[in-house]
C-alpha atoms as a PDB file:
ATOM      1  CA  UNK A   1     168.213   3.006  -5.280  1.00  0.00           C
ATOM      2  CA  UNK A   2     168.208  -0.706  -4.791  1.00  0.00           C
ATOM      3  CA  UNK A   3     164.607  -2.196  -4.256  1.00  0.00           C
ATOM      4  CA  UNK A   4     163.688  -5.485  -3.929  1.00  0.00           C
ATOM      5  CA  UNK A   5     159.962  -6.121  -5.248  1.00  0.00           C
ATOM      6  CA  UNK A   6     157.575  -8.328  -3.537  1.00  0.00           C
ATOM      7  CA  UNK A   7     153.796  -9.003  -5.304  1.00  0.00           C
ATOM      8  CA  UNK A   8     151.833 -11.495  -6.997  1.00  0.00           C
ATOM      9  CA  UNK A   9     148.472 -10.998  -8.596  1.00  0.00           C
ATOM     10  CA  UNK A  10     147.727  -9.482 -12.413  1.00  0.00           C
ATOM     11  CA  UNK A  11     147.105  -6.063  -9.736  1.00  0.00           C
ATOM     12  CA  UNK A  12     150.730  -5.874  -8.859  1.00  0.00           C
ATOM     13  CA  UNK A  13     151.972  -5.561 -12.180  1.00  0.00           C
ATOM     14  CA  UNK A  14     151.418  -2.186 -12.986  1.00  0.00           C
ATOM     15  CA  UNK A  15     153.520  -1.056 -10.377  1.00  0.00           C
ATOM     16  CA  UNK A  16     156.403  -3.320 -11.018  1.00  0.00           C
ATOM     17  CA  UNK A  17     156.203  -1.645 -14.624  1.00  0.00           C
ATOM     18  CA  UNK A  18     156.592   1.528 -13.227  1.00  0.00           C
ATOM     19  CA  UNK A  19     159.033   1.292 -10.704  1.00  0.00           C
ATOM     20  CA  UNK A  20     161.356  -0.212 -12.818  1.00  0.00           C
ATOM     21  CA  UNK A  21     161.394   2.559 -15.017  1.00  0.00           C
ATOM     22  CA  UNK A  22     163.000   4.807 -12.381  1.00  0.00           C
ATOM     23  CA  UNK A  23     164.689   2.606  -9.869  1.00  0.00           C
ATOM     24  CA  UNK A  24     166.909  -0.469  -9.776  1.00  0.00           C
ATOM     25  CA  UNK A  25     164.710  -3.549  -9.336  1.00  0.00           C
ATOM     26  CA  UNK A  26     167.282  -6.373  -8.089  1.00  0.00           C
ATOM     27  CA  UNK A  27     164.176  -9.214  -7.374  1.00  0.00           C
ATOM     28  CA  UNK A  28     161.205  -9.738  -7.665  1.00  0.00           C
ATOM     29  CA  UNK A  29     159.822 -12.104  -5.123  1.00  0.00           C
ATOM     30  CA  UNK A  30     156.403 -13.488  -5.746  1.00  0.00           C
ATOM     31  CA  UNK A  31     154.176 -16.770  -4.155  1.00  0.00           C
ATOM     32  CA  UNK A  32     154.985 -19.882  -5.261  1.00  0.00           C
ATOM     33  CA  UNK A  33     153.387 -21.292  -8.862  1.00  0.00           C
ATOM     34  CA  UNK A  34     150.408 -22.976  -8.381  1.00  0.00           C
ATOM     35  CA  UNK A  35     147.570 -25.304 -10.224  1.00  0.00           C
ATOM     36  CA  UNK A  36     144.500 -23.038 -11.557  1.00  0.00           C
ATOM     37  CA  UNK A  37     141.669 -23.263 -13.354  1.00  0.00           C
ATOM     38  CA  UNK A  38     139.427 -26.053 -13.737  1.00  0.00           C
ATOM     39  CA  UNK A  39     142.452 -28.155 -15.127  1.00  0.00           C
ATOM     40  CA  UNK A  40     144.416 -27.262 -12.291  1.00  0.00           C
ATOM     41  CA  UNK A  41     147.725 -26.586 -14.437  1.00  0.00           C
ATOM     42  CA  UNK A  42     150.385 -25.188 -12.827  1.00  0.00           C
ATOM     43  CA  UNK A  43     151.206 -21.235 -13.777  1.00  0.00           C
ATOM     44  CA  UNK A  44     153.461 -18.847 -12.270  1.00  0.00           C
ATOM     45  CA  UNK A  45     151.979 -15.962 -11.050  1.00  0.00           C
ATOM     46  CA  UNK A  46     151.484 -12.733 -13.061  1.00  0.00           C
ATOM     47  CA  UNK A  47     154.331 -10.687 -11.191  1.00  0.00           C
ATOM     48  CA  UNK A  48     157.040 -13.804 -11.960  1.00  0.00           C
ATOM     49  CA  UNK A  49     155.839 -13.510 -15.737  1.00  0.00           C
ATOM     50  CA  UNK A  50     156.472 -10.094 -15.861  1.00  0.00           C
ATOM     51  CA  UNK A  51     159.630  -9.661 -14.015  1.00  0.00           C
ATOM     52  CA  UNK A  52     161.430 -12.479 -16.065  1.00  0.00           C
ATOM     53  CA  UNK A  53     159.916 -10.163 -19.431  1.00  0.00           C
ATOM     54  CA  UNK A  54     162.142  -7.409 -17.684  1.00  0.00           C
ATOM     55  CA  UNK A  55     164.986  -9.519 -17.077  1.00  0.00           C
ATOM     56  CA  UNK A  56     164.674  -9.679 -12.894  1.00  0.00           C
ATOM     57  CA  UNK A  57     165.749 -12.527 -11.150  1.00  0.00           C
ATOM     58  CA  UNK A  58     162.651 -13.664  -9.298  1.00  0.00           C
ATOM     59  CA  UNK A  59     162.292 -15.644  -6.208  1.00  0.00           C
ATOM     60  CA  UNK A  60     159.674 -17.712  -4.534  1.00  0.00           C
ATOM     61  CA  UNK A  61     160.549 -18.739  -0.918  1.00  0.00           C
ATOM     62  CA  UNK A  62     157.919 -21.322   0.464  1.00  0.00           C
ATOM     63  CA  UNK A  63     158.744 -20.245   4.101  1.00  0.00           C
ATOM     64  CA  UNK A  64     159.350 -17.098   6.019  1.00  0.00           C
ATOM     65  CA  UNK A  65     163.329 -18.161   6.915  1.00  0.00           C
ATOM     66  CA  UNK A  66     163.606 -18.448   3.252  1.00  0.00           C
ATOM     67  CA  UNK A  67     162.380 -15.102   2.552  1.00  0.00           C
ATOM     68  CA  UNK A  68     164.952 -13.646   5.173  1.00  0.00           C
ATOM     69  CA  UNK A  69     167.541 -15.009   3.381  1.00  0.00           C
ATOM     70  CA  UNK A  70     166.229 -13.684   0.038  1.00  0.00           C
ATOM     71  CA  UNK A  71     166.319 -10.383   1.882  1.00  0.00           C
ATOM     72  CA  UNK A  72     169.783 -10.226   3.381  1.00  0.00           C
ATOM     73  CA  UNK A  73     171.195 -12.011   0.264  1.00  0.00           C
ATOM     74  CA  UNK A  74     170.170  -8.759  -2.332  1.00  0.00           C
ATOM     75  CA  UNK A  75     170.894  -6.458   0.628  1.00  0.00           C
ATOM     76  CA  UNK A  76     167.848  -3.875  -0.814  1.00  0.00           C
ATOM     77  CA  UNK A  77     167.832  -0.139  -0.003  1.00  0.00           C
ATOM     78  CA  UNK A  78     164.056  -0.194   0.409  1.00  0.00           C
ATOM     79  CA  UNK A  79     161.227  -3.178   0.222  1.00  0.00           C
ATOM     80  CA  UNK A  80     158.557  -2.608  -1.807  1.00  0.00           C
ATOM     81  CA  UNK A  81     155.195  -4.910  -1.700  1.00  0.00           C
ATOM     82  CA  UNK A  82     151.605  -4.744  -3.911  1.00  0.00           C
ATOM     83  CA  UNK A  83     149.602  -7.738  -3.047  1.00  0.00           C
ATOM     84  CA  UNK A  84     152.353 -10.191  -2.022  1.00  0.00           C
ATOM     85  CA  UNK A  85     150.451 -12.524   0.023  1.00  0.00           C
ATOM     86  CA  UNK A  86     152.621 -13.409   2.918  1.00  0.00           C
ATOM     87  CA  UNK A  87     153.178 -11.244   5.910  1.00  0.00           C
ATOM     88  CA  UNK A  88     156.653  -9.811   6.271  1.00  0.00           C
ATOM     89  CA  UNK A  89     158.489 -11.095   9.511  1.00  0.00           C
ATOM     90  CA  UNK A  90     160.115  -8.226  11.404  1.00  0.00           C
ATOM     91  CA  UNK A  91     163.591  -9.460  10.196  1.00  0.00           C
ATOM     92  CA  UNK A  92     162.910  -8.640   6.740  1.00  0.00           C
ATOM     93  CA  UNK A  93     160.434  -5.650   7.139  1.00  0.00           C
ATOM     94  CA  UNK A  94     162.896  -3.519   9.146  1.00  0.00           C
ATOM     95  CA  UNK A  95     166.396  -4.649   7.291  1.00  0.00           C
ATOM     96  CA  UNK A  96     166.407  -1.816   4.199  1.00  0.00           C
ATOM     97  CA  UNK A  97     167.416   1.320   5.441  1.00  0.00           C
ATOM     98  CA  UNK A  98     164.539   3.331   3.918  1.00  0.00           C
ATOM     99  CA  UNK A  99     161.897   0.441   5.508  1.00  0.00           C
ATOM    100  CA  UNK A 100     159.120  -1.658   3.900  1.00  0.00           C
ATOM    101  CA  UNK A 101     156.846   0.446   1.643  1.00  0.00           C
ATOM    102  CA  UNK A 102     153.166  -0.644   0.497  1.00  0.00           C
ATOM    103  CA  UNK A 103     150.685   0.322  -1.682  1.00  0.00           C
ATOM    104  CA  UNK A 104     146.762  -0.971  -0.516  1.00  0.00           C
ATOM    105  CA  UNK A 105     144.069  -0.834  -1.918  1.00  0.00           C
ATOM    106  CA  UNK A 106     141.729   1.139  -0.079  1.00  0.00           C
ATOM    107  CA  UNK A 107     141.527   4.765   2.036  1.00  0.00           C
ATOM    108  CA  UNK A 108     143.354   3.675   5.410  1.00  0.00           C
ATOM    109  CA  UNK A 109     142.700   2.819   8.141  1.00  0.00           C
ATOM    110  CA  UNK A 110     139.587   1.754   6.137  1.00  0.00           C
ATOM    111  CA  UNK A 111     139.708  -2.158   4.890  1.00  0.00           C
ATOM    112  CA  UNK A 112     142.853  -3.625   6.284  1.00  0.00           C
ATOM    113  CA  UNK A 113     143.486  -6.937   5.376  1.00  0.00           C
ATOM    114  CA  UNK A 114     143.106  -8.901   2.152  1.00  0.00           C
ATOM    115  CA  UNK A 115     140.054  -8.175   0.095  1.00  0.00           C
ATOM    116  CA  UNK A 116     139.401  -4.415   0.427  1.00  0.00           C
ATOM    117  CA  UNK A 117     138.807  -3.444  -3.140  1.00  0.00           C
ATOM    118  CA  UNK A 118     135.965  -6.592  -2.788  1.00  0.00           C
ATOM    119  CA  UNK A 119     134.658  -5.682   0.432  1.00  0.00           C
ATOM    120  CA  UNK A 120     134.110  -1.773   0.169  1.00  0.00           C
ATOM    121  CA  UNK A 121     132.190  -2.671  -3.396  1.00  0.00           C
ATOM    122  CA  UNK A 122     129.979  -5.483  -1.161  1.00  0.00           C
ATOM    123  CA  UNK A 123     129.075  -2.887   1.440  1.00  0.00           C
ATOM    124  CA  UNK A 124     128.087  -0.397  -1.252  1.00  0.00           C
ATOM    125  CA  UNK A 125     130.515   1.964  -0.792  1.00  0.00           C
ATOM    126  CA  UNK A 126     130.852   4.744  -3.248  1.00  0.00           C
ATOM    127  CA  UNK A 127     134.593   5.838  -2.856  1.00  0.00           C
ATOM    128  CA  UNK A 128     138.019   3.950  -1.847  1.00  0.00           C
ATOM    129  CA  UNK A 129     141.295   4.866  -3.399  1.00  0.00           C
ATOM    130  CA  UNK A 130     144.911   4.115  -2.678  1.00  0.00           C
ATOM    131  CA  UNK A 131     147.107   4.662  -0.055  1.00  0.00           C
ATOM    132  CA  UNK A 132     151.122   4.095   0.216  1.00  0.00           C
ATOM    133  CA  UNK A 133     151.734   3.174   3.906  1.00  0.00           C
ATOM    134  CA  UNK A 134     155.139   2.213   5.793  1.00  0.00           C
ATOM    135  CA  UNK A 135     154.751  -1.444   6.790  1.00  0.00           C
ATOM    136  CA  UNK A 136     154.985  -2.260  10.412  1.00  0.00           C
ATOM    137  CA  UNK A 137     154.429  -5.543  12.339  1.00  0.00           C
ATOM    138  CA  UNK A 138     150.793  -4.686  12.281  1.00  0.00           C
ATOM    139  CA  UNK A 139     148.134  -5.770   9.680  1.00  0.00           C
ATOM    140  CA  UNK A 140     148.311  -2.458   7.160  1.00  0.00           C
ATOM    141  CA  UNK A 141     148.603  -0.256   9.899  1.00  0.00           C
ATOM    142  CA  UNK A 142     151.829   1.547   9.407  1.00  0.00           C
ATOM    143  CA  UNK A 143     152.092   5.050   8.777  1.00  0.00           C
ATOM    144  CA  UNK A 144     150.836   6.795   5.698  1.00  0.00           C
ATOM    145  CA  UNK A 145     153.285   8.235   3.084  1.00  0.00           C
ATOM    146  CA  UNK A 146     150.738   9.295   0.709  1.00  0.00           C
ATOM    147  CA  UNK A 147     146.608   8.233  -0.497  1.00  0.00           C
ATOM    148  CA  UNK A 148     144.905   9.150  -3.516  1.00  0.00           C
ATOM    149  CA  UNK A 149     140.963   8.681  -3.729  1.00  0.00           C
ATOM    150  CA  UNK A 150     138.743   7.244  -6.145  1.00  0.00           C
ATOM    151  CA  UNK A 151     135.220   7.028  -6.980  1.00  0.00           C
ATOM    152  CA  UNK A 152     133.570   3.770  -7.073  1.00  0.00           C
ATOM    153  CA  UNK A 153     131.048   3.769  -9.703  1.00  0.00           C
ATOM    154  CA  UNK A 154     127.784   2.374  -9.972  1.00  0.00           C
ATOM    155  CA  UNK A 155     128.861   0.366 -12.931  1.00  0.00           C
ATOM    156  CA  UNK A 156     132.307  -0.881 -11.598  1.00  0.00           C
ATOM    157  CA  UNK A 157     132.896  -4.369  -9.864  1.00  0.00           C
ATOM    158  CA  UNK A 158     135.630  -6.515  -9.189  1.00  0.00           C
ATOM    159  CA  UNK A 159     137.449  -6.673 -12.409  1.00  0.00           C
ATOM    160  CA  UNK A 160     136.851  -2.876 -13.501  1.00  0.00           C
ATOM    161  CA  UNK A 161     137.795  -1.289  -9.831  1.00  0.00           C
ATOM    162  CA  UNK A 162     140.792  -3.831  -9.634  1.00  0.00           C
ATOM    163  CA  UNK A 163     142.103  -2.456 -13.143  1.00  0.00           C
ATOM    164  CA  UNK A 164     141.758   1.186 -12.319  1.00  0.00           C
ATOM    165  CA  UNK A 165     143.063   1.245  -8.947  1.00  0.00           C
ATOM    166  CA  UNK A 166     146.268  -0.704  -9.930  1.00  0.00           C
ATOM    167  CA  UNK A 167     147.133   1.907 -12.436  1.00  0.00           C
ATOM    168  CA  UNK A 168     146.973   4.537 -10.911  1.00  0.00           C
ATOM    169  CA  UNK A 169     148.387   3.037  -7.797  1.00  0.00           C
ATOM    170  CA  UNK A 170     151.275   2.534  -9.547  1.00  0.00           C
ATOM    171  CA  UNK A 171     151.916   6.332 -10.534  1.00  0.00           C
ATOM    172  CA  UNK A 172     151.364   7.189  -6.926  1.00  0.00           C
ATOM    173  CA  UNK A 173     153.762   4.638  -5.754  1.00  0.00           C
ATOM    174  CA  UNK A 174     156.343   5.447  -7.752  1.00  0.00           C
ATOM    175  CA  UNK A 175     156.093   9.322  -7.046  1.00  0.00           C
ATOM    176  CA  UNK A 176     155.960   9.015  -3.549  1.00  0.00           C
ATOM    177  CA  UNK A 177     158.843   6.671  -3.549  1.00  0.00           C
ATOM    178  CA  UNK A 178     160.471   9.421  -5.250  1.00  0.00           C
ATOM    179  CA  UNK A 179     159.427  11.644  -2.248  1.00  0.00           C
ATOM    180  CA  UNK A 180     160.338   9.357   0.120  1.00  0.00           C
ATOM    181  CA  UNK A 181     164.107   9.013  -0.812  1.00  0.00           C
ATOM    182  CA  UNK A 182     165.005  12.374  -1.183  1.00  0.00           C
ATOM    183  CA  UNK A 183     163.610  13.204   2.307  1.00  0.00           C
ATOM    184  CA  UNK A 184     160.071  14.844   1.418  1.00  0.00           C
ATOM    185  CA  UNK A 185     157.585  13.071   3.594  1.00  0.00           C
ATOM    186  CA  UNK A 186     156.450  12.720   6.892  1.00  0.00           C
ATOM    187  CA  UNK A 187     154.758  10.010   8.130  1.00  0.00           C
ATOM    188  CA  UNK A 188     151.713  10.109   9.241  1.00  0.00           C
ATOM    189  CA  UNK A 189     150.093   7.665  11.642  1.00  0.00           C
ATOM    190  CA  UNK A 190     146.618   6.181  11.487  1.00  0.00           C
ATOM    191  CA  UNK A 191     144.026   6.901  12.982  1.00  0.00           C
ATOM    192  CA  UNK A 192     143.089   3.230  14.623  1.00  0.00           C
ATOM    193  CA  UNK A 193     139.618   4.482  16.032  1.00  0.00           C
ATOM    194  CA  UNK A 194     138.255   4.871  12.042  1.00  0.00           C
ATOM    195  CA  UNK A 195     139.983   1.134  11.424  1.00  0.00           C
ATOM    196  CA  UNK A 196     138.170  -1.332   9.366  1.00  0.00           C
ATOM    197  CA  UNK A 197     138.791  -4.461   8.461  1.00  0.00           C
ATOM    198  CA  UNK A 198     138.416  -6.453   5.026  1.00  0.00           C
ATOM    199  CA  UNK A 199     138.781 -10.204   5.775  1.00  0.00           C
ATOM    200  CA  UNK A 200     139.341 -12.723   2.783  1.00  0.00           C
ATOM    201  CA  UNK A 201     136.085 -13.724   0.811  1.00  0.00           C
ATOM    202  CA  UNK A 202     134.909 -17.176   2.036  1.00  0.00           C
ATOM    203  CA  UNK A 203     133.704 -19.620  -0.462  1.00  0.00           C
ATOM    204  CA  UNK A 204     130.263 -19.526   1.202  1.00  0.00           C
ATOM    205  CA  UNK A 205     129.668 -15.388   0.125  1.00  0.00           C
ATOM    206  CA  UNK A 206     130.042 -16.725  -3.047  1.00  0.00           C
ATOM    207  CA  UNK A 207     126.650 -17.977  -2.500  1.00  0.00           C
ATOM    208  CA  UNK A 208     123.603 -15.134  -3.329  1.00  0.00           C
ATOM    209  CA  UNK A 209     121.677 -14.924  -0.615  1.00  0.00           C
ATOM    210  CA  UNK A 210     117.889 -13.758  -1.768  1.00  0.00           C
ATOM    211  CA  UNK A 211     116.651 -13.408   1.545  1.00  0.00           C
ATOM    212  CA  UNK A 212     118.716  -9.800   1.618  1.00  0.00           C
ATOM    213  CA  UNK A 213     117.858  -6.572   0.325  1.00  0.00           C
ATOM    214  CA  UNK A 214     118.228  -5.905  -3.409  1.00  0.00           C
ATOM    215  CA  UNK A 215     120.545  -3.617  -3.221  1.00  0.00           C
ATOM    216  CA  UNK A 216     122.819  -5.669  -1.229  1.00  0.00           C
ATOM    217  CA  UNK A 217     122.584  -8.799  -3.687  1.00  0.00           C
ATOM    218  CA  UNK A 218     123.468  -6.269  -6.461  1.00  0.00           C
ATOM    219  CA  UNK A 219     126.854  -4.892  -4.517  1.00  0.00           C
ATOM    220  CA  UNK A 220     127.562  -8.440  -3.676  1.00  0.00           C
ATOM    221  CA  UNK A 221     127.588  -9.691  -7.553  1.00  0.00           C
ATOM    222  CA  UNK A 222     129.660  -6.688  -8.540  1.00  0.00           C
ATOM    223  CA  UNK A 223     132.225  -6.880  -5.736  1.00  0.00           C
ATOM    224  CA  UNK A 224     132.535 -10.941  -6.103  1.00  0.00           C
ATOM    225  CA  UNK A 225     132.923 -11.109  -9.996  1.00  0.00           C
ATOM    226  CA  UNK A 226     132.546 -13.046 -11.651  1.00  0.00           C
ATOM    227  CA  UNK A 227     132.381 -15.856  -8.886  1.00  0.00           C
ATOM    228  CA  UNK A 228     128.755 -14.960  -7.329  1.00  0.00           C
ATOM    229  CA  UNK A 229     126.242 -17.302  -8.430  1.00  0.00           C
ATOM    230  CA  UNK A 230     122.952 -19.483  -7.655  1.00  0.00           C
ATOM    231  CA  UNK A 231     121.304 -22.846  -7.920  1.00  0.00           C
ATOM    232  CA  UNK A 232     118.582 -23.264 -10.988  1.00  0.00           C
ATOM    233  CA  UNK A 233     116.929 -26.723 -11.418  1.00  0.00           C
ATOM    234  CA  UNK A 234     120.126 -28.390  -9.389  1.00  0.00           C
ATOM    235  CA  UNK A 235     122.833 -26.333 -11.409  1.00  0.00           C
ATOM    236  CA  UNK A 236     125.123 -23.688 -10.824  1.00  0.00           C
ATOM    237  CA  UNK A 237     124.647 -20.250 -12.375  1.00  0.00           C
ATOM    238  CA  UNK A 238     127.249 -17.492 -12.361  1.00  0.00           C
ATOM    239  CA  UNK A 239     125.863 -14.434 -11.864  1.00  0.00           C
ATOM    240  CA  UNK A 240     127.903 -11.392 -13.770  1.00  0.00           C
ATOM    241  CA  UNK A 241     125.602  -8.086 -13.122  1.00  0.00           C
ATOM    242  CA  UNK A 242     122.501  -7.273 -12.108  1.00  0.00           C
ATOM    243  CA  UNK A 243     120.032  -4.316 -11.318  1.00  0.00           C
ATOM    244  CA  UNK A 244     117.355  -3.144  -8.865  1.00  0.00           C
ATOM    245  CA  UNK A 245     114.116  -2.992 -10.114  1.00  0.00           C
ATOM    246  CA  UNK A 246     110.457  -2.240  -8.491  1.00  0.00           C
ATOM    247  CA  UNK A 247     108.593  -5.744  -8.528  1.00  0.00           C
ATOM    248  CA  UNK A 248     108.036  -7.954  -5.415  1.00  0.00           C
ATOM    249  CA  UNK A 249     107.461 -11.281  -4.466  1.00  0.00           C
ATOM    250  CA  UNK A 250     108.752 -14.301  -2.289  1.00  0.00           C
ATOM    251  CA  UNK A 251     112.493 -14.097  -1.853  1.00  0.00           C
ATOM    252  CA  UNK A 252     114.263 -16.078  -4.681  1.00  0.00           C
ATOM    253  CA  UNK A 253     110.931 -16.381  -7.073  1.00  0.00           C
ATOM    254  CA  UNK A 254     111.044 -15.784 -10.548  1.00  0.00           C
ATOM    255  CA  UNK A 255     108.773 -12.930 -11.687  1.00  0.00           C
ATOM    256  CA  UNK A 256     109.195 -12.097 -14.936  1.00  0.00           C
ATOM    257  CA  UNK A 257     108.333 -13.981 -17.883  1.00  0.00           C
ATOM    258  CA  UNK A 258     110.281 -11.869 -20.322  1.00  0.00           C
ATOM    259  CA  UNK A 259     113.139 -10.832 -18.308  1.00  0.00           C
ATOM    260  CA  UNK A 260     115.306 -12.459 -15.458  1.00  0.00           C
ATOM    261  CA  UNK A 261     114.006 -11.217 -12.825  1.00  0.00           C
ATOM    262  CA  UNK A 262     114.356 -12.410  -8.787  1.00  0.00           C
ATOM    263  CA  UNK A 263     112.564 -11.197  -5.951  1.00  0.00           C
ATOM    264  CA  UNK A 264     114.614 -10.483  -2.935  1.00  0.00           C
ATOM    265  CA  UNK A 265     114.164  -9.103   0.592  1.00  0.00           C
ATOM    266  CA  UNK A 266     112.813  -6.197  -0.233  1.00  0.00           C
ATOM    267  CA  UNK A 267     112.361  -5.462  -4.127  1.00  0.00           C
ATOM    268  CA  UNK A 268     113.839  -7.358  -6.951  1.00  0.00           C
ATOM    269  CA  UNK A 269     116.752  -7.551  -8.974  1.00  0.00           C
ATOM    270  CA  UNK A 270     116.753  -8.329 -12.620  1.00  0.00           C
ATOM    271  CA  UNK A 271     120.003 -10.222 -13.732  1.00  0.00           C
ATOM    272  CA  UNK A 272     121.373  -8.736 -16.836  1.00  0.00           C
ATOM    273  CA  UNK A 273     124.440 -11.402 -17.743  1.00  0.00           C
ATOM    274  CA  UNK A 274     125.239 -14.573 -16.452  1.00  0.00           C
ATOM    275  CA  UNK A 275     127.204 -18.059 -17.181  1.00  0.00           C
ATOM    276  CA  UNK A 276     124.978 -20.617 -17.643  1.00  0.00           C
ATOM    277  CA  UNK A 277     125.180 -24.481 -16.163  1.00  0.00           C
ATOM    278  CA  UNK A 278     126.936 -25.228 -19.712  1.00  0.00           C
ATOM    279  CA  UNK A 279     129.304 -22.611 -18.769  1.00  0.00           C
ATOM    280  CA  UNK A 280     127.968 -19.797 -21.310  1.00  0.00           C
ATOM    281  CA  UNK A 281     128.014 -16.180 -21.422  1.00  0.00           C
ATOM    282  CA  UNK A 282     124.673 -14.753 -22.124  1.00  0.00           C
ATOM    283  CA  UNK A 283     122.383 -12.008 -21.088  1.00  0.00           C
ATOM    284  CA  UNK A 284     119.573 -13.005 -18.717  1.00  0.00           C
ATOM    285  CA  UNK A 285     116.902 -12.772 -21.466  1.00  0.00           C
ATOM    286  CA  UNK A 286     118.547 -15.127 -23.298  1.00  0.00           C
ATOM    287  CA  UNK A 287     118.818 -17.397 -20.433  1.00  0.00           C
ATOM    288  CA  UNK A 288     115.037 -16.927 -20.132  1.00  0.00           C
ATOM    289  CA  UNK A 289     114.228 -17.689 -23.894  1.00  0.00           C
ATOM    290  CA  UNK A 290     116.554 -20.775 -23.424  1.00  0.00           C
ATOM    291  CA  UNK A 291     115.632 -21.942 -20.071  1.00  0.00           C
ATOM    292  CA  UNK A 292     112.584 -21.130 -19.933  1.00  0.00           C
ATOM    293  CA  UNK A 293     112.072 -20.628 -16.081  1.00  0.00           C
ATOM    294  CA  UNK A 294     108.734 -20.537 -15.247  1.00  0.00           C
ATOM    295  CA  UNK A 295     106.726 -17.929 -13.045  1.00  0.00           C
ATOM    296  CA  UNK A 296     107.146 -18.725  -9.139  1.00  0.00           C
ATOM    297  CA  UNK A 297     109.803 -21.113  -9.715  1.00  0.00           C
ATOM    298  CA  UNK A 298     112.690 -20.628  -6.793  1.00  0.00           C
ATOM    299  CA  UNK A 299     116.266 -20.145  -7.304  1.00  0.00           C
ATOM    300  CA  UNK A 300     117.886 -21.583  -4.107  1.00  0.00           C
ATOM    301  CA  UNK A 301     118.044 -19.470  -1.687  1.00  0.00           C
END
């Protein structure tokens, strides 16, 4: 079976791995390199890297008409996408005779869109999963081939959910592609009234916002690692995990003298690790013996 791979973040990897164990990969199309990190070099993405390890020819159209011509150029039996980036014009989506298949990161019709693994941790949701969908013209609203569940747990953020989900995402892709081609499945469409929708992060969530309930500053830090942080004394601080605890005050006061702890909303969260304005991983009692932030003093709110 000819399939013609389209992804590019580290998350996307796992299933490239696994596909091409059982079927013949003739692309791999990924975004375009671009500049990262605070030096803004220029690095392919993580999919490119490990297709060229596998010996795939990748490609990285800049423009829809280029991607058709990717598309009717390798002539693939079946499209398969994790986390490309682009959406699919109906020229290329419909073209393989066994469609467009995707694996997303959530429990559809539940978080369509672009940050779902981010936004069901943020709204302190305690179980997502995976789900293998036909793609259609439609934001992530094709029909479903196949889901899998998973617990989120009260440890997990970003990074750890991101990890865990791609792995396993990968064995169910690959099986139910297996299904799939030899006629197994039925498609099954979703259910658009239980649709939800998970918008990209804007740099302003990145912001914490003490003025909310503790709870809800403590989902946003895990789902936004490790990019959620606060102003102290004029500088930035990144903010890596935190934890609800039973001590008030004003929203965004320090009040603790031995321990990091801010008062939100409601109760108060004490911050267990952070990066500090010299760009330092520490624990927040070590910020506090360094810092020395001083009882009543206000992060920014």
């Amino acid at each position: 079976m000819r399939i013609l791979f389209m992804g590019t973040p580290a998350f996307a990897v796992p299933s490239l791995l696994e596909i091409s164990k059982s079927f013949q990969v003739i692309g791999a199309v990924s975004q375009p390199d671009r500049p990262v990190g605070r030096g803004k070099k220029v690095k392919p993405p993580p999919v490119k890297e490990s297709a060229l390890k596998l010996g795939i020819e990748v490609f990285q159209p800049e423009s829809k008409e280029e991607l058709k011509e990717v598309t009717k150029k390798l002539k693939p039996d079946c499209i398969v996408v994790v986390a490309y980036g682009m959406i699919l014009p109906k020229e290329v989506i419909y073209f393989p005779k066994y469609g467009s298949v995707n694996l997303h990161a959530s429990l559809l019709p539940k978080y369509r869109g672009a940050a779902p693994i981010q936004r069901a941790i943020m709204s302190g949701e305690r179980e997502t999963g995976n789900t293998v969908m036909l793609i259609n013209e439609r934001m992530d609203a094709g029909d479903i081939l196949s889901y899998e569940e998973e617990s989120i747990k009260p440890e997990d953020n970003f990074y750890t959910l991101s990890e865990r989900l791609s792995i396993k995402g990968a064995k169910l892709l690959k099986d139910t592609l297996e299904m799939w081609f030899s006629g197994e499945i039925t498609p099954i469409a979703q259910k658009e009234e239980e649709a939800t929708y998970a918008p990209p992060v804007t740099k302003e969530e990145f912001r914490i916002c003490w003025k909310s309930e503790a709870q809800s500053v403590v989902d946003r830090i895990r789902g936004l690692y490790p990019n959620a942080f606060t102003i102290f004394r004029g500088s930035r601080i990144k903010v890596l995990s935190a934890e609800v605890v039973d001590s008030y005050g004003s929203e965004g006061e320090i009040i603790d003298r031995s321990k990091f702890v801010v008062a939100c909303g409601d109760k108060a969260v004490e911050i267990k690790e952070l990066i500090s304005p010299k760009g330092k991983r520490m624990s927040g009692e070590e910020f506090v013996r360094g810092y020395k932030p001083q009882l009543g003093e206000k992060l920014n709110i």
